[in-house]
Protein backbone atom coordinates (compact mmCIF):
# COMPACT_ATOMS: atom_id res chain seq x y z
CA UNK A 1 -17.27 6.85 -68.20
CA UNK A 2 -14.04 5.49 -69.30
CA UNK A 3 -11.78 6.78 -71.88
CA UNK A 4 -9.38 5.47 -74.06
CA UNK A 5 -6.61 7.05 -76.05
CA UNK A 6 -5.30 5.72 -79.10
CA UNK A 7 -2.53 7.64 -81.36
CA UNK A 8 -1.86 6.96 -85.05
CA UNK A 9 0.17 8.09 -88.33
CA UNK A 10 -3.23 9.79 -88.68
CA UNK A 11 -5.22 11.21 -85.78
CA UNK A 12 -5.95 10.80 -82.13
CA UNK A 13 -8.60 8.04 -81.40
CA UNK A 14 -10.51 8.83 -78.33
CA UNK A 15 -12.72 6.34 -77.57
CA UNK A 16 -15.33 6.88 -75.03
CA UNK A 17 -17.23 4.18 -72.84
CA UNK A 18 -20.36 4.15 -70.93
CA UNK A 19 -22.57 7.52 -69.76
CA UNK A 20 -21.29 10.85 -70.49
CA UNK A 21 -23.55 13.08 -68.25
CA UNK A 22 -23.10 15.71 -65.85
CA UNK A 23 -21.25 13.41 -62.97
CA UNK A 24 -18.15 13.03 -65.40
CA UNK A 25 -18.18 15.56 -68.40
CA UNK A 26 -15.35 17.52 -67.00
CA UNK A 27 -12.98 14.21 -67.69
CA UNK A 28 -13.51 14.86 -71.31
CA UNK A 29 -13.19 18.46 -71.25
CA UNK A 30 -9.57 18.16 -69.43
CA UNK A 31 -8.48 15.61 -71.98
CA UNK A 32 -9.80 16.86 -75.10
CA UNK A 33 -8.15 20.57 -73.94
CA UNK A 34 -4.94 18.32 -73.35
CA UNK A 35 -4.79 16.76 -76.39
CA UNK A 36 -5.92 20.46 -78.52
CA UNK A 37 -3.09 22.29 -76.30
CA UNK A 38 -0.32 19.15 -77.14
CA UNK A 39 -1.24 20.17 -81.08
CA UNK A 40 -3.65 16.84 -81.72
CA UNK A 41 -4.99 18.92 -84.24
CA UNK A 42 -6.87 15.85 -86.09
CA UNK A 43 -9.50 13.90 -83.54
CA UNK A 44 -11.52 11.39 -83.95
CA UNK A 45 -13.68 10.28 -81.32
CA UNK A 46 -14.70 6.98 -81.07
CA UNK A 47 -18.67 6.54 -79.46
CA UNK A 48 -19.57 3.15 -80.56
CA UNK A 49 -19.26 2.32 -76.47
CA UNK A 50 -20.86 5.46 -75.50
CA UNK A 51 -24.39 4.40 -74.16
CA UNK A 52 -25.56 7.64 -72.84
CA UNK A 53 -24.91 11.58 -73.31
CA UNK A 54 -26.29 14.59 -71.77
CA UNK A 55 -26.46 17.85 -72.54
CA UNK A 56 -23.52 18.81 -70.50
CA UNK A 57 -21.87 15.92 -72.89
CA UNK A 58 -22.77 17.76 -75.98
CA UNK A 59 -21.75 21.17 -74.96
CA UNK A 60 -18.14 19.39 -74.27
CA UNK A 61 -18.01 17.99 -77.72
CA UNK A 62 -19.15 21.08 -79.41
CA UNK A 63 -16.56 22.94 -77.57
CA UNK A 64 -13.69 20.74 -78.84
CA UNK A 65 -14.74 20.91 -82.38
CA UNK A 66 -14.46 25.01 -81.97
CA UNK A 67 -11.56 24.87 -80.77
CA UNK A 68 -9.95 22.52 -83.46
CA UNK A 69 -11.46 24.28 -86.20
CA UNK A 70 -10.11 27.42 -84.99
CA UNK A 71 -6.70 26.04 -85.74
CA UNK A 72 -7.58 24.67 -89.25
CA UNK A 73 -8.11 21.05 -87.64
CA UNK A 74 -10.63 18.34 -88.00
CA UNK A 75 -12.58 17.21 -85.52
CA UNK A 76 -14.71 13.51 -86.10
CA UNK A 77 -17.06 11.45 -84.13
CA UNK A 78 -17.77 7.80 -85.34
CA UNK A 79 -19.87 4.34 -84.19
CA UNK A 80 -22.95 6.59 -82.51
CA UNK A 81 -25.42 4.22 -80.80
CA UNK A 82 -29.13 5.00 -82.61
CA UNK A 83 -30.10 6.25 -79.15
CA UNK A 84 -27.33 8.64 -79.16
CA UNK A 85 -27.69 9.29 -83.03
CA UNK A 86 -31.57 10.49 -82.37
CA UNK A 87 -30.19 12.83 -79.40
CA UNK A 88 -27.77 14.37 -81.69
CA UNK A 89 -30.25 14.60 -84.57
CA UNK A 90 -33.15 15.86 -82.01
CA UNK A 91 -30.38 18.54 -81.35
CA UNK A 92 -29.37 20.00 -84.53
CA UNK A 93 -25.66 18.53 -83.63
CA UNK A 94 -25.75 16.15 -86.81
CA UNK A 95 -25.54 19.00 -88.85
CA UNK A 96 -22.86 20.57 -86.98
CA UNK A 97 -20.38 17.22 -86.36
CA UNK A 98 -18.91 15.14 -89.28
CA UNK A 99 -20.41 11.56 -88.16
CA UNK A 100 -19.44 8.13 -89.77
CA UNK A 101 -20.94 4.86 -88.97
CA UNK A 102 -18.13 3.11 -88.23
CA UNK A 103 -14.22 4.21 -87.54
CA UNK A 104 -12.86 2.86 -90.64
CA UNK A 105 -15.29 5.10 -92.42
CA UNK A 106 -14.12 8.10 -90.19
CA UNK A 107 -10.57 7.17 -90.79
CA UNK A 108 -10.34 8.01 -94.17
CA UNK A 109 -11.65 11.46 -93.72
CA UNK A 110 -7.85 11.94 -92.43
């Protein structure tokens, strides 16, 4: 997994590439704690290179977004993969997570 850090006027992109599983999840949890404890209260992360999760993954994600809404904050995924989309549906999560098809779509939620 790679990750890739973008900031602008409006949020924090966080754009993740390849598997997100239980070899690497902890990666993600470090930086998204990072960027919550540095006051990034507005995230966006970006999937559309994301070819893989696990549960481990999910449990990461769903941790970040209750820790930004805690602080009043907004917390966005965009670009999920229809494999990923049907994990995240088969899990409940796409009733939990604001998801947009593509990051100019999630952009404007900001």
């Amino acid at each position: 997994m790679e990750l890739n850090e973008q900031k602008t006027s409006q949020c924090v992109i966080l754009g993740i590439t390849g598997r997100l599983d239980t070899t690497n999840y902890n990666v993600l949890e470090k930086k998204l704690l990072e960027l919550i404890d540095d006051h990034n209260e507005k995230i966006l992360v970006e999937c559309s290179k994301m070819d893989y999760v696990s549960s481990s993954g999910l449990r990461i994600l769903l941790m970040a977004l209750k820790k930004i809404t805690m602080v009043k904050g907004k917390f966005v995924l965009c670009g999920l993969q229809e494999n990923i989309r049907e994990i995240f549906e088969i899990s409940g999560f796409t009733n939990i997570f604001e998801i947009y098809g593509t990051q100019e779509e999630a952009l404007k939620v900001f």
